[in-house]
C-alpha atoms as a PDB file:
ATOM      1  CA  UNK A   1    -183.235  53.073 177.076  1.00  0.00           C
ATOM      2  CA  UNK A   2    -179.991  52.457 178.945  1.00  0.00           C
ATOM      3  CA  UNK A   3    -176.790  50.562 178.601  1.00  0.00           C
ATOM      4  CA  UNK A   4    -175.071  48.865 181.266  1.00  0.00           C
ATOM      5  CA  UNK A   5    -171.496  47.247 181.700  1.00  0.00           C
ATOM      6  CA  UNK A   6    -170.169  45.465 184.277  1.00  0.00           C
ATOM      7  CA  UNK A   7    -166.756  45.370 185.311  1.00  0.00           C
ATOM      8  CA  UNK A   8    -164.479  44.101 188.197  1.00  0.00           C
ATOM      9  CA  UNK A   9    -165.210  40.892 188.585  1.00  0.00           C
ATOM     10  CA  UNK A  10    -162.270  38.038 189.361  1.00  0.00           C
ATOM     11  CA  UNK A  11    -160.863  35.361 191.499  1.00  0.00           C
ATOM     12  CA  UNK A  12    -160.338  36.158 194.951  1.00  0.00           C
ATOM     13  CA  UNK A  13    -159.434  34.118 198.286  1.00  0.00           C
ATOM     14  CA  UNK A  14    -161.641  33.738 200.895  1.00  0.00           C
ATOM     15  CA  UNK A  15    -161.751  36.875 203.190  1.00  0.00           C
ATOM     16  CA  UNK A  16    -160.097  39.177 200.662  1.00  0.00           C
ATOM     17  CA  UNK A  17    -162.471  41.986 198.286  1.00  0.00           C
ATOM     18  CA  UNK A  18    -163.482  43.048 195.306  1.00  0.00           C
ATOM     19  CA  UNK A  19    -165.232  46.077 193.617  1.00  0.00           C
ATOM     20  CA  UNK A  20    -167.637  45.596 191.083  1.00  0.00           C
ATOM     21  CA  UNK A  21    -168.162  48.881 188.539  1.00  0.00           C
ATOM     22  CA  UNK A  22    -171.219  49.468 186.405  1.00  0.00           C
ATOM     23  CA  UNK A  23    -171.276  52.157 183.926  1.00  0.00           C
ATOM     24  CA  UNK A  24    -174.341  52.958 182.593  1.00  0.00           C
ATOM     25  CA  UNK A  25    -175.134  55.078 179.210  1.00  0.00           C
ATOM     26  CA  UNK A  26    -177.157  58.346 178.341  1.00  0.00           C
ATOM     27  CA  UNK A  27    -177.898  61.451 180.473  1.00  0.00           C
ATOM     28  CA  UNK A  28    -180.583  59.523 182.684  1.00  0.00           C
ATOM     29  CA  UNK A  29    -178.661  57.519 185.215  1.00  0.00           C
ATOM     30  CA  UNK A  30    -179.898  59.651 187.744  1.00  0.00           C
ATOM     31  CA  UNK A  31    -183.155  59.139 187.234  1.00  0.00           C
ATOM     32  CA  UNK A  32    -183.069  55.186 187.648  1.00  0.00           C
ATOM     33  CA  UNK A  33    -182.643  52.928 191.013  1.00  0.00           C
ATOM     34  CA  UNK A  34    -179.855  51.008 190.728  1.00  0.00           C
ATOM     35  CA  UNK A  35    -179.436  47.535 191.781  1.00  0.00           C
ATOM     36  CA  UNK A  36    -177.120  44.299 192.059  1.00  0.00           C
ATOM     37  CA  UNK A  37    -178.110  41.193 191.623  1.00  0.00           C
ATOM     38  CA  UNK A  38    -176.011  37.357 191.394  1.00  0.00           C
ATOM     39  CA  UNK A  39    -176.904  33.875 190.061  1.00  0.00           C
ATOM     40  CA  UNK A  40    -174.730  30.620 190.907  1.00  0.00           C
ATOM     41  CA  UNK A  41    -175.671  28.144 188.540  1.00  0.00           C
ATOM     42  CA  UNK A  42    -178.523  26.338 189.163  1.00  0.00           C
ATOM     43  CA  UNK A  43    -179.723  28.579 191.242  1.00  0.00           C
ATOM     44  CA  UNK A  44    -182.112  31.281 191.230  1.00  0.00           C
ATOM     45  CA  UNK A  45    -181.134  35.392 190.113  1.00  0.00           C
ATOM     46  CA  UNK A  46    -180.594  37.029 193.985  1.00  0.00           C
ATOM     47  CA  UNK A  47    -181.154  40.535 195.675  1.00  0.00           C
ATOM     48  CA  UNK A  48    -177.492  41.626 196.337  1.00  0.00           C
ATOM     49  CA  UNK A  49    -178.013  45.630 196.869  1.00  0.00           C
ATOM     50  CA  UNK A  50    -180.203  48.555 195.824  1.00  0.00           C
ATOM     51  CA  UNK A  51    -179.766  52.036 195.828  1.00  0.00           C
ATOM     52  CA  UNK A  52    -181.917  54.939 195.212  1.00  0.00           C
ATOM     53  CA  UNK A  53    -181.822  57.915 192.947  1.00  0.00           C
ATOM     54  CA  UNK A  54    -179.511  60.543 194.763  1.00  0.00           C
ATOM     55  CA  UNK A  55    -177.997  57.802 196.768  1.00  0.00           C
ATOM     56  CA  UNK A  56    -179.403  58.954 199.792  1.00  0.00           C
ATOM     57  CA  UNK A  57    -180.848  55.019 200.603  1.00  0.00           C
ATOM     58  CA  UNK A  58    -179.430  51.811 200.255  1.00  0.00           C
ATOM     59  CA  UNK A  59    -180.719  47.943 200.796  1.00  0.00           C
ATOM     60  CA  UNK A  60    -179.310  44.619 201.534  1.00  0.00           C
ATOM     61  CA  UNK A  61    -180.663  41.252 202.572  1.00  0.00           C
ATOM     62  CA  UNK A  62    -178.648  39.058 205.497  1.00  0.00           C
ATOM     63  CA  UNK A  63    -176.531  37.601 203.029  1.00  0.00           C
ATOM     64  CA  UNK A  64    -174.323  40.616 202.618  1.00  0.00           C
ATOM     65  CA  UNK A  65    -175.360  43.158 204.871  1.00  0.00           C
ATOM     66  CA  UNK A  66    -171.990  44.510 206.538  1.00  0.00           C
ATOM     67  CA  UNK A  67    -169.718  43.089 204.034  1.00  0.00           C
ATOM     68  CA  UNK A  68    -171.249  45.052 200.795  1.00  0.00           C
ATOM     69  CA  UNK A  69    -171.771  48.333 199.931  1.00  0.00           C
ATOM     70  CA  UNK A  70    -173.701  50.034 197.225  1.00  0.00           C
ATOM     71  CA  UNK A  71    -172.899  53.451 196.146  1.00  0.00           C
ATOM     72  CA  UNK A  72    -173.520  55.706 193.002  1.00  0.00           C
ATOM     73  CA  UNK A  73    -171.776  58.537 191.645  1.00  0.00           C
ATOM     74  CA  UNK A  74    -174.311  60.420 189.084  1.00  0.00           C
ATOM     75  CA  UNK A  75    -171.800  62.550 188.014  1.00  0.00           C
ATOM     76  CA  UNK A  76    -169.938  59.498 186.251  1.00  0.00           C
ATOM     77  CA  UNK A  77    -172.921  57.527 185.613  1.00  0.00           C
ATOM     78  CA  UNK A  78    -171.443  54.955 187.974  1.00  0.00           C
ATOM     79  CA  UNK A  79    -172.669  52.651 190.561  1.00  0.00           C
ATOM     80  CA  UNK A  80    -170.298  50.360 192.043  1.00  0.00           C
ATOM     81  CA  UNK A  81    -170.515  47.483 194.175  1.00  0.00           C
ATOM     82  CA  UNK A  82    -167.409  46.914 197.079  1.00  0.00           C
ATOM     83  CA  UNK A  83    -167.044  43.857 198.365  1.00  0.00           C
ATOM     84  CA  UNK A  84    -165.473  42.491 201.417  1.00  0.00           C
ATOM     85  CA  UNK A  85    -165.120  39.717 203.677  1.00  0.00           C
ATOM     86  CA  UNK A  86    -166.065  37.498 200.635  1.00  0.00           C
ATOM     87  CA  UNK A  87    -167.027  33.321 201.605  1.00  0.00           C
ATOM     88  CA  UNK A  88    -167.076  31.195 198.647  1.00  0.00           C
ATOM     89  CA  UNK A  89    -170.989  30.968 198.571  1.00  0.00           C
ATOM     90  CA  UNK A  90    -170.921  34.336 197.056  1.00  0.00           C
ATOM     91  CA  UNK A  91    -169.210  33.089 193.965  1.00  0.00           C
ATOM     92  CA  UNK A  92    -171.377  33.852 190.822  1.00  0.00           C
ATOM     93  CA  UNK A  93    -172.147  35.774 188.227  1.00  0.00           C
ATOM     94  CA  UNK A  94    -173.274  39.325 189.068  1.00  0.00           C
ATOM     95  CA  UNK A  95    -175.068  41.457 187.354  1.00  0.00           C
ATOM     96  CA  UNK A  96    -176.405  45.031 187.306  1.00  0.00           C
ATOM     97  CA  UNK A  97    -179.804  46.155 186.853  1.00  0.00           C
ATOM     98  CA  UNK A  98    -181.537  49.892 186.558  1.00  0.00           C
ATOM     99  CA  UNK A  99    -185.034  50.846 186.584  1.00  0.00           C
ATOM    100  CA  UNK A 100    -187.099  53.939 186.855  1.00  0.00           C
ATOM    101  CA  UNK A 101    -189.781  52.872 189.712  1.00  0.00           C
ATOM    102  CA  UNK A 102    -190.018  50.622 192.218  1.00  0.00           C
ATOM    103  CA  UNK A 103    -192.116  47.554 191.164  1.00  0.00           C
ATOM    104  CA  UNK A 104    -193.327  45.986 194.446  1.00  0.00           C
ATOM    105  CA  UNK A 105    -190.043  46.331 196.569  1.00  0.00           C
ATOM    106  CA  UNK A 106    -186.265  46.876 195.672  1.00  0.00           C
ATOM    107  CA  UNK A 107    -185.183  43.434 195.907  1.00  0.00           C
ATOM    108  CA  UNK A 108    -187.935  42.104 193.376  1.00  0.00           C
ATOM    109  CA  UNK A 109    -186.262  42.174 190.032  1.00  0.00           C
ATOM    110  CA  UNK A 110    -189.439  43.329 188.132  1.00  0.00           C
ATOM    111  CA  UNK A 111    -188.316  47.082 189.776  1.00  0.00           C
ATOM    112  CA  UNK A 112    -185.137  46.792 187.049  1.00  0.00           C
ATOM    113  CA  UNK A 113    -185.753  47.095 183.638  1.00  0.00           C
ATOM    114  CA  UNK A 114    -182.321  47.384 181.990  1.00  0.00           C
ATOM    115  CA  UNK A 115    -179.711  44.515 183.087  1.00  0.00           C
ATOM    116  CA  UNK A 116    -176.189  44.091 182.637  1.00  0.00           C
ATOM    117  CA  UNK A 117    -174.208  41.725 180.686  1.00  0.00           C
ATOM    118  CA  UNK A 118    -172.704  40.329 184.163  1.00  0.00           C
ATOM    119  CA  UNK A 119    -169.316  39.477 186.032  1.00  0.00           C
ATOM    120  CA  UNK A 120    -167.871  36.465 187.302  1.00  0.00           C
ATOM    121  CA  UNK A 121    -167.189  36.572 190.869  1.00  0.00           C
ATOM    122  CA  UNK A 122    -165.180  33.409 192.091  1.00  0.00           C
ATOM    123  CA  UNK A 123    -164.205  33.376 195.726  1.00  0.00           C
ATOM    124  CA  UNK A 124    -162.045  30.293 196.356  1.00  0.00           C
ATOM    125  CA  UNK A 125    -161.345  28.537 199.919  1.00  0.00           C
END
């Protein structure tokens, strides 16, 4: 079992950044993909970035692709999510997800096991 725990999340202006943290629990964050996801309300939970186990690969739909970026440091049990260029359709609540194979692919959430409590991202116009 892991723990996670989100952190960074806030009110920002269009255009400006954020970085999300995620600290995870235990000795075995290196042996779990790591993963973002966000849900607006009334929408549906969505594929914001995936990273493997050393790191060494990273994944992004068109939403975010050149504005976020994924990255892991196993030595802190950290994964953190930076944010730039933010547009107020990214406001929502994001969360972070581990898991220790892929499922189908890394954007389908049955890959991720553990989940986050979340963190409110508001971007504002």
């Amino acid at each position: 079992q892991v723990q996670l725990v989100e952190s960074g999340g806030g009110l920002v202006q269009a255009g400006g950044s954020l970085r999300l943290s995620c600290a995870a629990s235990g000795r075995t964050f290196r042996s779990y993909i790591m993963g973002w996801f966000r849900q607006a309300p009334g929408k549906e939970r969505e594929f914001v970035a995936a990273i493997s186990r050393n790191g060494g690969t990273t994944y992004y739909p068109d939403s975010v692709k050149g504005r976020f970026t994924i990255s892991r440091d196993n030595a802190k049990n950290t994964v953190y999510l930076q944010m730039n260029s933010l547009k107020p359709e990214d406001t929502a609540n994001y969360y972070c997800a581990a898991g220790p194979i892929v499922y189908s692919a890394y954007d389908d959430r049955r890959t991720y096991n553990y989940w986050g409590q979340g963190t409110q991202v508001t971007v504002s116009s």
